[in-house]
PDB file of N, CA and C in Angstrom:
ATOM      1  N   UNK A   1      -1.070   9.006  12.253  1.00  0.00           N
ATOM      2  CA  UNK A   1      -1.789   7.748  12.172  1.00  0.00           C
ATOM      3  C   UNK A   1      -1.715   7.068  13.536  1.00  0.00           C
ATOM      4  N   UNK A   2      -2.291   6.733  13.858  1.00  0.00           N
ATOM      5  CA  UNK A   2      -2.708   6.029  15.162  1.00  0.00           C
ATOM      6  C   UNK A   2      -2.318   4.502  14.876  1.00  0.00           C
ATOM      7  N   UNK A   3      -1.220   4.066  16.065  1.00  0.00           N
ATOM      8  CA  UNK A   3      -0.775   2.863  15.648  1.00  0.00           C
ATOM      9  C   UNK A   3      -1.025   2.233  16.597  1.00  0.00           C
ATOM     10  N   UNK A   4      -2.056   2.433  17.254  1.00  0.00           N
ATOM     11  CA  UNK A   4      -2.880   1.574  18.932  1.00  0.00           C
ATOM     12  C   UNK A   4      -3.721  -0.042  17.616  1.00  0.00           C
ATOM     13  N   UNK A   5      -4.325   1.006  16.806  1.00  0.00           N
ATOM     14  CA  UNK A   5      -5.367   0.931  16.213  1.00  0.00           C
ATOM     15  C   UNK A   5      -4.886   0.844  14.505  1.00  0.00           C
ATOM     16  N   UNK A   6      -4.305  -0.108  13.857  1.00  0.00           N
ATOM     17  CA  UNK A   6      -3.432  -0.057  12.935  1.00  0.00           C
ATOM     18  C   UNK A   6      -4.929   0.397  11.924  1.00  0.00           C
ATOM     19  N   UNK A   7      -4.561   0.836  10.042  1.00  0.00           N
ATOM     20  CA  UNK A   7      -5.810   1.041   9.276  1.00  0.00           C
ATOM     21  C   UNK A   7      -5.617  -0.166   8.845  1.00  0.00           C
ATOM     22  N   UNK A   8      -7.178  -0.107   8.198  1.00  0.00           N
ATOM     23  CA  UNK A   8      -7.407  -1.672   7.924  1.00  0.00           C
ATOM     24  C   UNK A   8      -6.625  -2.281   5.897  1.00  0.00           C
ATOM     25  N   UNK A   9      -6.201  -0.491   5.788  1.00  0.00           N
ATOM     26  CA  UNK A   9      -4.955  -1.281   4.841  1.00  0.00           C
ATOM     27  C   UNK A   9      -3.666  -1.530   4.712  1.00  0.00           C
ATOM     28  N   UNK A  10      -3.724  -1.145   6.308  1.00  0.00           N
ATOM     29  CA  UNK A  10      -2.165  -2.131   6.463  1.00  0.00           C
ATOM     30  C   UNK A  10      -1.835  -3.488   6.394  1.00  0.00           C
ATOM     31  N   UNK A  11      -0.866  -3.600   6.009  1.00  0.00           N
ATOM     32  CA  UNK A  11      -0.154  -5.141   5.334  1.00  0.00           C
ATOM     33  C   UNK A  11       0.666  -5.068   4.121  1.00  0.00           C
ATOM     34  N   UNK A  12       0.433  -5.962   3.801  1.00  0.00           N
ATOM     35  CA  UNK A  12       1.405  -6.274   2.296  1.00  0.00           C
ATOM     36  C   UNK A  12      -0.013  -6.882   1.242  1.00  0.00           C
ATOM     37  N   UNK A  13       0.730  -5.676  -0.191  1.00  0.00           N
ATOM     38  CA  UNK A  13       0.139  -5.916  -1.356  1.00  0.00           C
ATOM     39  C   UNK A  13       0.777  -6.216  -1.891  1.00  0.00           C
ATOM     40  N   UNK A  14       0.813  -6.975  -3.128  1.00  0.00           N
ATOM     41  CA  UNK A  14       1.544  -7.805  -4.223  1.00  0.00           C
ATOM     42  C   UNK A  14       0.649  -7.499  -5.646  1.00  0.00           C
ATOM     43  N   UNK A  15       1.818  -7.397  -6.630  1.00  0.00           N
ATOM     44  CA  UNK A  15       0.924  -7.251  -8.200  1.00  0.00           C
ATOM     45  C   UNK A  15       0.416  -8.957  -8.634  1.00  0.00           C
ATOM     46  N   UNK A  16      -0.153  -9.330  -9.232  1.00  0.00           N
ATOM     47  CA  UNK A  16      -0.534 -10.725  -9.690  1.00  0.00           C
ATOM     48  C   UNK A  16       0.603 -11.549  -9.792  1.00  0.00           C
ATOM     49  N   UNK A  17       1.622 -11.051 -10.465  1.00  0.00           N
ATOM     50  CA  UNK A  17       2.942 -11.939 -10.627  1.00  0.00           C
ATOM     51  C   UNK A  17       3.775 -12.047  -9.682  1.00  0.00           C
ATOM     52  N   UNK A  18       3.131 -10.802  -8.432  1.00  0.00           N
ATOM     53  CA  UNK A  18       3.834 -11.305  -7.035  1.00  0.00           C
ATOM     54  C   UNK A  18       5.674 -10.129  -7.707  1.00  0.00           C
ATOM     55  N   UNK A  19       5.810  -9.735  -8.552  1.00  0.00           N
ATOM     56  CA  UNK A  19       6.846  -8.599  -9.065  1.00  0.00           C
ATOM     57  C   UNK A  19       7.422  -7.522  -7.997  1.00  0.00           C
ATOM     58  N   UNK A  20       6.088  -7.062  -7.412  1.00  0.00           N
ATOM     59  CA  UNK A  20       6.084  -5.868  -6.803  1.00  0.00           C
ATOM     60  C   UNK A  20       5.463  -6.298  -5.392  1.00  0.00           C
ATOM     61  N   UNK A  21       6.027  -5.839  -4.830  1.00  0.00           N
ATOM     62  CA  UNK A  21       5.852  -5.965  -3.396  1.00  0.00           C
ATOM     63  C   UNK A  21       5.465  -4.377  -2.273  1.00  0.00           C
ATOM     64  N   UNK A  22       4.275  -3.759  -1.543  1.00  0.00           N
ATOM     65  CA  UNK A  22       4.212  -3.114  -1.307  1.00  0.00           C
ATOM     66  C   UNK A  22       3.251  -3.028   0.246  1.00  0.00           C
ATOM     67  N   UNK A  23       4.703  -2.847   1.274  1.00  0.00           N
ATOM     68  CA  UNK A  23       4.024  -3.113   2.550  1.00  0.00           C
ATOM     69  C   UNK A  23       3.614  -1.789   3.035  1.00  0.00           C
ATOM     70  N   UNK A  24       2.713  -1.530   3.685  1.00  0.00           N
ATOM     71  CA  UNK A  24       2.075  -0.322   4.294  1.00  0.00           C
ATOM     72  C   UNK A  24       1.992  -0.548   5.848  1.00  0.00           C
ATOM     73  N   UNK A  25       2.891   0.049   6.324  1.00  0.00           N
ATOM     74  CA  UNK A  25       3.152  -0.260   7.702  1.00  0.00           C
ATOM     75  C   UNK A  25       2.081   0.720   8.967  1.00  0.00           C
ATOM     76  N   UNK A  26       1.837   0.199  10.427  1.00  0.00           N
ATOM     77  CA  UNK A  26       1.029   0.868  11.175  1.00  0.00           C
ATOM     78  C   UNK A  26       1.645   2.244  11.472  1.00  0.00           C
ATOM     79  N   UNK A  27       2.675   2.479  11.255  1.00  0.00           N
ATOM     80  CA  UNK A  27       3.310   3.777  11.647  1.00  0.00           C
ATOM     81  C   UNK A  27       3.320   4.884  10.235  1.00  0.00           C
ATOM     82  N   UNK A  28       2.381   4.807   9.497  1.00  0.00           N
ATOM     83  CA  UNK A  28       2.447   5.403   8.566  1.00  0.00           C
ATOM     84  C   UNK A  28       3.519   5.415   6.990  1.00  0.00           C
ATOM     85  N   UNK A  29       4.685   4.496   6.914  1.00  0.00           N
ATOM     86  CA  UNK A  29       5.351   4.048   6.247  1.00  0.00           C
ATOM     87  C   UNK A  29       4.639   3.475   5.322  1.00  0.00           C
ATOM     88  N   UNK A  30       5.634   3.348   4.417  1.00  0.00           N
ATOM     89  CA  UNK A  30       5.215   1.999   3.104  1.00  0.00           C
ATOM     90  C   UNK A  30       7.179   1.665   2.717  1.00  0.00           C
ATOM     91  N   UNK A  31       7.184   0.396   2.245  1.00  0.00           N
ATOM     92  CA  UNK A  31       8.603  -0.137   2.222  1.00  0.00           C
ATOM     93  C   UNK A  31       7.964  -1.188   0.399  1.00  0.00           C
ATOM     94  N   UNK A  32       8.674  -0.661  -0.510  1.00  0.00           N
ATOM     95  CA  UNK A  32       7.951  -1.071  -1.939  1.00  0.00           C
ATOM     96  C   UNK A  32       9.344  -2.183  -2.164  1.00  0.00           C
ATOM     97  N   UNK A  33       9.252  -3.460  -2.329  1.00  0.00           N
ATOM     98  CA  UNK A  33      10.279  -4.275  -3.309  1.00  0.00           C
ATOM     99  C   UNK A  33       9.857  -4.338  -4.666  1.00  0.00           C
ATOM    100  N   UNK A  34      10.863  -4.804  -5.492  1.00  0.00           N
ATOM    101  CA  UNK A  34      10.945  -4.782  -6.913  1.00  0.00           C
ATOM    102  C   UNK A  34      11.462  -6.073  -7.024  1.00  0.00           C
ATOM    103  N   UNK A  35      11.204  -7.430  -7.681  1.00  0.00           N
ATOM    104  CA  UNK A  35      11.405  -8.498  -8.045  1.00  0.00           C
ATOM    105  C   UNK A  35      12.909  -8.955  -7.046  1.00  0.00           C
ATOM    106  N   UNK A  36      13.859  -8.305  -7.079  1.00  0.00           N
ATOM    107  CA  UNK A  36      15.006  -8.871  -5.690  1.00  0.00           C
ATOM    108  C   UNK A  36      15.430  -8.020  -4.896  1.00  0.00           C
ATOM    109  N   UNK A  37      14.895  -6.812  -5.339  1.00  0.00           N
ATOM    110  CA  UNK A  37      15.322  -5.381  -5.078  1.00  0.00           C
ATOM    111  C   UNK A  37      14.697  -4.816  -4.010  1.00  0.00           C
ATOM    112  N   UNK A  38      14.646  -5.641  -2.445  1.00  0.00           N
ATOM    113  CA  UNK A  38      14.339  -4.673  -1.456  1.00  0.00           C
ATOM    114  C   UNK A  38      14.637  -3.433  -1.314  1.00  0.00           C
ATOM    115  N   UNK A  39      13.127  -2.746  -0.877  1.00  0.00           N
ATOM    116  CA  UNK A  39      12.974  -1.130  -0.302  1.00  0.00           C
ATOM    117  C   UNK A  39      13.729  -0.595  -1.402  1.00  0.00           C
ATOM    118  N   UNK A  40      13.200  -0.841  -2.637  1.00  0.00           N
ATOM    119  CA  UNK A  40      13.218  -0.197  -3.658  1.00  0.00           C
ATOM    120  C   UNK A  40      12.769   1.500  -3.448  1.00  0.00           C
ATOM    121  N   UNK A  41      12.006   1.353  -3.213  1.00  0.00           N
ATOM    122  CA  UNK A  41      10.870   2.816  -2.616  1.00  0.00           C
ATOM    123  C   UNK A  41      10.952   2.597  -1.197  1.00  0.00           C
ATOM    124  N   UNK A  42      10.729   3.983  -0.690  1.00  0.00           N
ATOM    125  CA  UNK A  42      10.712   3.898   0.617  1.00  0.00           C
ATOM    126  C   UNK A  42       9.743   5.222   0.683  1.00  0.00           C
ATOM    127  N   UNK A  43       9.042   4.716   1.541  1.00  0.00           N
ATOM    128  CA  UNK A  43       8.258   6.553   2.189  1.00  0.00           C
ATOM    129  C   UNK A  43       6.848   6.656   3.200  1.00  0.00           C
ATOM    130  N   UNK A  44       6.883   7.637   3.192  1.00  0.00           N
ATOM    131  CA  UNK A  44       5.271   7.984   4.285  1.00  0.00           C
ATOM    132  C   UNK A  44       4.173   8.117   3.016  1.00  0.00           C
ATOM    133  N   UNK A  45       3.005   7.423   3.856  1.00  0.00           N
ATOM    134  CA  UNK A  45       1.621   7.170   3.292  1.00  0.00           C
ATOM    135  C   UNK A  45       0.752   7.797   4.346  1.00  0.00           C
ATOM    136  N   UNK A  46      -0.572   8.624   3.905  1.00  0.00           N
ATOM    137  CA  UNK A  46      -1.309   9.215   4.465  1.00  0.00           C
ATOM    138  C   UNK A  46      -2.818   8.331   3.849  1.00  0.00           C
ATOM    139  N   UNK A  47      -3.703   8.551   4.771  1.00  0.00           N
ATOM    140  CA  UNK A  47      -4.929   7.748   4.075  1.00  0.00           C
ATOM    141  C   UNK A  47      -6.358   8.538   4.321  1.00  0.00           C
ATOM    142  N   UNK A  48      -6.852   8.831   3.414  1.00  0.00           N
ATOM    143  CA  UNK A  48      -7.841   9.729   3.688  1.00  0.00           C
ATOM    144  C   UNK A  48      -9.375   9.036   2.831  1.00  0.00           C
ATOM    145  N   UNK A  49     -10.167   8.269   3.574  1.00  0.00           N
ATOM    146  CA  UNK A  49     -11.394   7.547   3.562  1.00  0.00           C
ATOM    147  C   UNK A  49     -11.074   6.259   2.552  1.00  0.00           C
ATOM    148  N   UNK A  50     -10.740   6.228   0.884  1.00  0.00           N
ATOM    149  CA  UNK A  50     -10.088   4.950   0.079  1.00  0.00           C
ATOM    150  C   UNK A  50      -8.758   5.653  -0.339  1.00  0.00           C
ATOM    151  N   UNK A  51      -8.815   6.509  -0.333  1.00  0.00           N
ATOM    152  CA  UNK A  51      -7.310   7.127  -0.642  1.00  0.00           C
ATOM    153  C   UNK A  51      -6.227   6.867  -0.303  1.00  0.00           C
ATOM    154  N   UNK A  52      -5.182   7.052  -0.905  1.00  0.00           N
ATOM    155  CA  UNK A  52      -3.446   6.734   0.110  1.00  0.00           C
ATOM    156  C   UNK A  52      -2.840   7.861  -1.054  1.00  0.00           C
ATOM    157  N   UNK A  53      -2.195   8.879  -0.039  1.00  0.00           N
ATOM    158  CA  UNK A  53      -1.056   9.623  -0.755  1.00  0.00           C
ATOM    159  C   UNK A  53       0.503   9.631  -0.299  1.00  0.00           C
ATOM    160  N   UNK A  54       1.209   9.073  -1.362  1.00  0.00           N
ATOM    161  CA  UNK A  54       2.555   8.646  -1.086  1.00  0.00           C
ATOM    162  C   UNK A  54       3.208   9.873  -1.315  1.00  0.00           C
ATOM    163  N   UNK A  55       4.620   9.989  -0.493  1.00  0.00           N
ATOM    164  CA  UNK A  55       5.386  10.484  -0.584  1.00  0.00           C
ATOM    165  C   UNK A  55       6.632   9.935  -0.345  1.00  0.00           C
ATOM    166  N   UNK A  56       7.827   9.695  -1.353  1.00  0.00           N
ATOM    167  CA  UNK A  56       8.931   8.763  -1.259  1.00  0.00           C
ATOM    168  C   UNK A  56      10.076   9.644  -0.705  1.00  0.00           C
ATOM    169  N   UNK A  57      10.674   8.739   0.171  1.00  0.00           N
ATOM    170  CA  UNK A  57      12.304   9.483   0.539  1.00  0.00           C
ATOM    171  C   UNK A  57      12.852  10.326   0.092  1.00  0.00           C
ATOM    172  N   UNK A  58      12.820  10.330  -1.686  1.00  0.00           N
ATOM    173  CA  UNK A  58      13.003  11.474  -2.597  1.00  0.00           C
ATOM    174  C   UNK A  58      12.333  12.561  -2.594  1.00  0.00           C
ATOM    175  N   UNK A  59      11.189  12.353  -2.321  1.00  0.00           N
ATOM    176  CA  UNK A  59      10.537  13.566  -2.775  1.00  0.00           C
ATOM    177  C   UNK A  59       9.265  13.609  -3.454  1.00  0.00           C
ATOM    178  N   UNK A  60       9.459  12.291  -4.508  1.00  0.00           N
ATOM    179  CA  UNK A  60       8.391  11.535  -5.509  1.00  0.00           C
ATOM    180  C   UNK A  60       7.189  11.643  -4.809  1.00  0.00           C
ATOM    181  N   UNK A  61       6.321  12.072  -5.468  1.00  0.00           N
ATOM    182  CA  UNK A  61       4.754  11.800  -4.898  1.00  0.00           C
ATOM    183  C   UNK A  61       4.074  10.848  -6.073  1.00  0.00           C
ATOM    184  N   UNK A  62       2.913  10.518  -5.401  1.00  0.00           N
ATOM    185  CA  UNK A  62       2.217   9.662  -5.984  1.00  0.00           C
ATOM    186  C   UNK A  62       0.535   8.970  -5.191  1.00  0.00           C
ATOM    187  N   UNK A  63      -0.020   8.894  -6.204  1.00  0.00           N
ATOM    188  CA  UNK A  63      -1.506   8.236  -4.932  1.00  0.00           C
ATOM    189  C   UNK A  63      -2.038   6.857  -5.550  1.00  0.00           C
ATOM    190  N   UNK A  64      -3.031   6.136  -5.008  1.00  0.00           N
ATOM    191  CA  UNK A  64      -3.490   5.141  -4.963  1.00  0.00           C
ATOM    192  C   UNK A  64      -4.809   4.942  -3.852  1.00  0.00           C
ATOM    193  N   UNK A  65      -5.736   4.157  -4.337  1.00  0.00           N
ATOM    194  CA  UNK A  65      -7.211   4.351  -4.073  1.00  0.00           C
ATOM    195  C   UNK A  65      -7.462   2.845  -4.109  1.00  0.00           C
ATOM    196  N   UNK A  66      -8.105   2.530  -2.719  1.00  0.00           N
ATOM    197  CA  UNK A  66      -8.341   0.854  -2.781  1.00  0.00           C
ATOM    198  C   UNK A  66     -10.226   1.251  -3.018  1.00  0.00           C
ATOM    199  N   UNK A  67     -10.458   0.210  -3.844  1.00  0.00           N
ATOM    200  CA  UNK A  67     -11.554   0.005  -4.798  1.00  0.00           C
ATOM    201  C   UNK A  67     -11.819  -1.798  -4.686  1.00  0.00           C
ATOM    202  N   UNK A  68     -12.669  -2.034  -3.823  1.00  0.00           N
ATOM    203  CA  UNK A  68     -13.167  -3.566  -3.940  1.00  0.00           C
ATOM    204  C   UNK A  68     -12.085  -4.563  -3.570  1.00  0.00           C
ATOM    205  N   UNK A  69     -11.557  -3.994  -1.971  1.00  0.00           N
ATOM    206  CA  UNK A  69      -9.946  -4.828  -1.829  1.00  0.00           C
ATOM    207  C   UNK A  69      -9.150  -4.905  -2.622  1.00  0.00           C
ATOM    208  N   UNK A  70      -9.006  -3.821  -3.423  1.00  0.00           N
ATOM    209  CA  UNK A  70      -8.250  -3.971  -4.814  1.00  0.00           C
ATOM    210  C   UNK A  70      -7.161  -2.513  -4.700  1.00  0.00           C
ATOM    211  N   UNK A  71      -5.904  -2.602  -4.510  1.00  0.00           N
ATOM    212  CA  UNK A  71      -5.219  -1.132  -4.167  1.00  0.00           C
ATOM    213  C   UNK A  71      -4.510  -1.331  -5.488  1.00  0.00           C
ATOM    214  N   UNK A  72      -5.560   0.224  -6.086  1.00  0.00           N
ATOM    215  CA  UNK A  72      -5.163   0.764  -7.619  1.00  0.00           C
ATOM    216  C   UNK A  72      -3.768   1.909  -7.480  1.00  0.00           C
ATOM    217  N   UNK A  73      -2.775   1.677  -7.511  1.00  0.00           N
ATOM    218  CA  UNK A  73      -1.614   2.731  -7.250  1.00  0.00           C
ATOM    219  C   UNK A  73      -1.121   3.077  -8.388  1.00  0.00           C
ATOM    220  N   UNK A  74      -0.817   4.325  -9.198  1.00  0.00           N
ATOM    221  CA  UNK A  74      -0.902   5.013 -10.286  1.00  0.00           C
ATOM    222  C   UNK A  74      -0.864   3.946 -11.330  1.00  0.00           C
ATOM    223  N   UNK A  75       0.210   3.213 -11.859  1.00  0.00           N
ATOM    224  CA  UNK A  75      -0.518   1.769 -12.918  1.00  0.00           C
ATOM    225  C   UNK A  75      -0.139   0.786 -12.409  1.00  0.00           C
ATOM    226  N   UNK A  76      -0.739   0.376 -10.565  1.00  0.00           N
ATOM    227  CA  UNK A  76      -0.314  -0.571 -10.811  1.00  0.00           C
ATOM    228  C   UNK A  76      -1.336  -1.224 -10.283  1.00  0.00           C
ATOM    229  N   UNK A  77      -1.663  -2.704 -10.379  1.00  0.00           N
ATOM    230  CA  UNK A  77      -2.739  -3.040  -9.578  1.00  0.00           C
ATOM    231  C   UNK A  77      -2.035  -3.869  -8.339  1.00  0.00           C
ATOM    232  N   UNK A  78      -2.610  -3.847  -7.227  1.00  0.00           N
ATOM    233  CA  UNK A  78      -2.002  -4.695  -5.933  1.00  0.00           C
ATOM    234  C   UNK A  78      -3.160  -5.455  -5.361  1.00  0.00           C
ATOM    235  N   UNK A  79      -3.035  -6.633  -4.729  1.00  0.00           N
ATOM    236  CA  UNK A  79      -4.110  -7.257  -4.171  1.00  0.00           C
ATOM    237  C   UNK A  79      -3.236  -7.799  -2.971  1.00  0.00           C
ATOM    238  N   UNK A  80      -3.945  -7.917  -1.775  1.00  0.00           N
ATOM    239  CA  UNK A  80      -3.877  -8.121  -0.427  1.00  0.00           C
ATOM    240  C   UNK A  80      -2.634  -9.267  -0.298  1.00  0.00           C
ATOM    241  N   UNK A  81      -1.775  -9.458   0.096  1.00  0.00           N
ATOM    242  CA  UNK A  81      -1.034 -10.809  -0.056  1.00  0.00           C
ATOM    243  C   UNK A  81      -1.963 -11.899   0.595  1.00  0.00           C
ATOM    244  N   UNK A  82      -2.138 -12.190   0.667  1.00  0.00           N
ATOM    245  CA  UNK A  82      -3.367 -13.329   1.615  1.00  0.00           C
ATOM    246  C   UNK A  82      -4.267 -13.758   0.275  1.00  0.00           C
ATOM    247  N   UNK A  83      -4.908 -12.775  -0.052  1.00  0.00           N
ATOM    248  CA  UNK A  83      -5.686 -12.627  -1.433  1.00  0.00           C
ATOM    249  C   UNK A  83      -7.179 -12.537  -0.713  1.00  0.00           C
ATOM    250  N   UNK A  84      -7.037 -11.972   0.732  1.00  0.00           N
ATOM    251  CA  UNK A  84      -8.318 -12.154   0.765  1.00  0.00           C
ATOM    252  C   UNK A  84      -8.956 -10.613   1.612  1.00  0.00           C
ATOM    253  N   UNK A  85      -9.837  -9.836   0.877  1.00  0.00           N
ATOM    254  CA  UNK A  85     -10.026  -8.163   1.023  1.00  0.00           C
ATOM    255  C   UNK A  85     -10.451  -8.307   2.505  1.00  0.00           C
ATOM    256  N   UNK A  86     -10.439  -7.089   3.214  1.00  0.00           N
ATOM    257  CA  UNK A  86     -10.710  -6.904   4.684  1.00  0.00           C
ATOM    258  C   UNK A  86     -12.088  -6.340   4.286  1.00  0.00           C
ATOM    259  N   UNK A  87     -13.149  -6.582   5.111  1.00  0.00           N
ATOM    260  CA  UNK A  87     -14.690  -5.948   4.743  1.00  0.00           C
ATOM    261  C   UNK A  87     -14.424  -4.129   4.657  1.00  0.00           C
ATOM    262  N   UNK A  88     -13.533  -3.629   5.403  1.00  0.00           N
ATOM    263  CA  UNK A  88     -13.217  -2.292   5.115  1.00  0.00           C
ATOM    264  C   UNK A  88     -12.732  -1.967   4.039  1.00  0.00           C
ATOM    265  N   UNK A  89     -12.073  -2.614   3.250  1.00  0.00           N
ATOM    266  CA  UNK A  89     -11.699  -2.410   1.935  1.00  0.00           C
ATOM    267  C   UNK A  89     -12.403  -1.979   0.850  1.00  0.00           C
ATOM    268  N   UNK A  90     -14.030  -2.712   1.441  1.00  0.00           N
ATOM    269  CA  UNK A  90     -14.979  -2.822   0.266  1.00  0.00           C
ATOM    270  C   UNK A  90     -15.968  -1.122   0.099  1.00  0.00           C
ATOM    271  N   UNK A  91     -15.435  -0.559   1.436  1.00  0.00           N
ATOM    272  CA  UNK A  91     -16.239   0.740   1.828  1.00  0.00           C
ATOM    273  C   UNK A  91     -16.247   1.573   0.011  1.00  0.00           C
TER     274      UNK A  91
END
């Protein structure tokens, strides 16, 4: 991943209740909290056109697909912390 040039879904997502916390960093990382429970999850994210495929410290895989500034990650829903979608989001 090219970190001159960060992707335009890097940042921090949050579930509605703000529960889950899930930053996607320019260096290809993601760092997930759980209600007090920093870096609950930890791991590398790959992104391929709306796609993101996780892979956790463990081993755990998992994917997620942003859909209308909206990052759908296996059940969870996340929205932008800001609350407000990047026009690339909407691709």
């Amino acid at each position: 991943m090219d970190t001159d040039t960060p992707h335009p879904f890097v940042g921090m997502w949050v579930t509605a209740d703000g529960h889950i916390r899930q930053e996607l960093r320019p260096d290809g990382r993601y760092d997930e909290a759980r209600g007090a429970r920093k870096s609950a999850y930890t791991g590398s994210y790959t992104v391929t056109g709306n796609h993101i495929d996780y892979v956790d410290d463990t081993g755990f895989t998992a994917t997620g697909d942003v859909r209308d500034g909206v990052l759908y990650h296996e059940h969870l829903v996340l929205y932008r912390e800001d609350g407000t979608p990047r026009a690339a989001d909407a691709r």
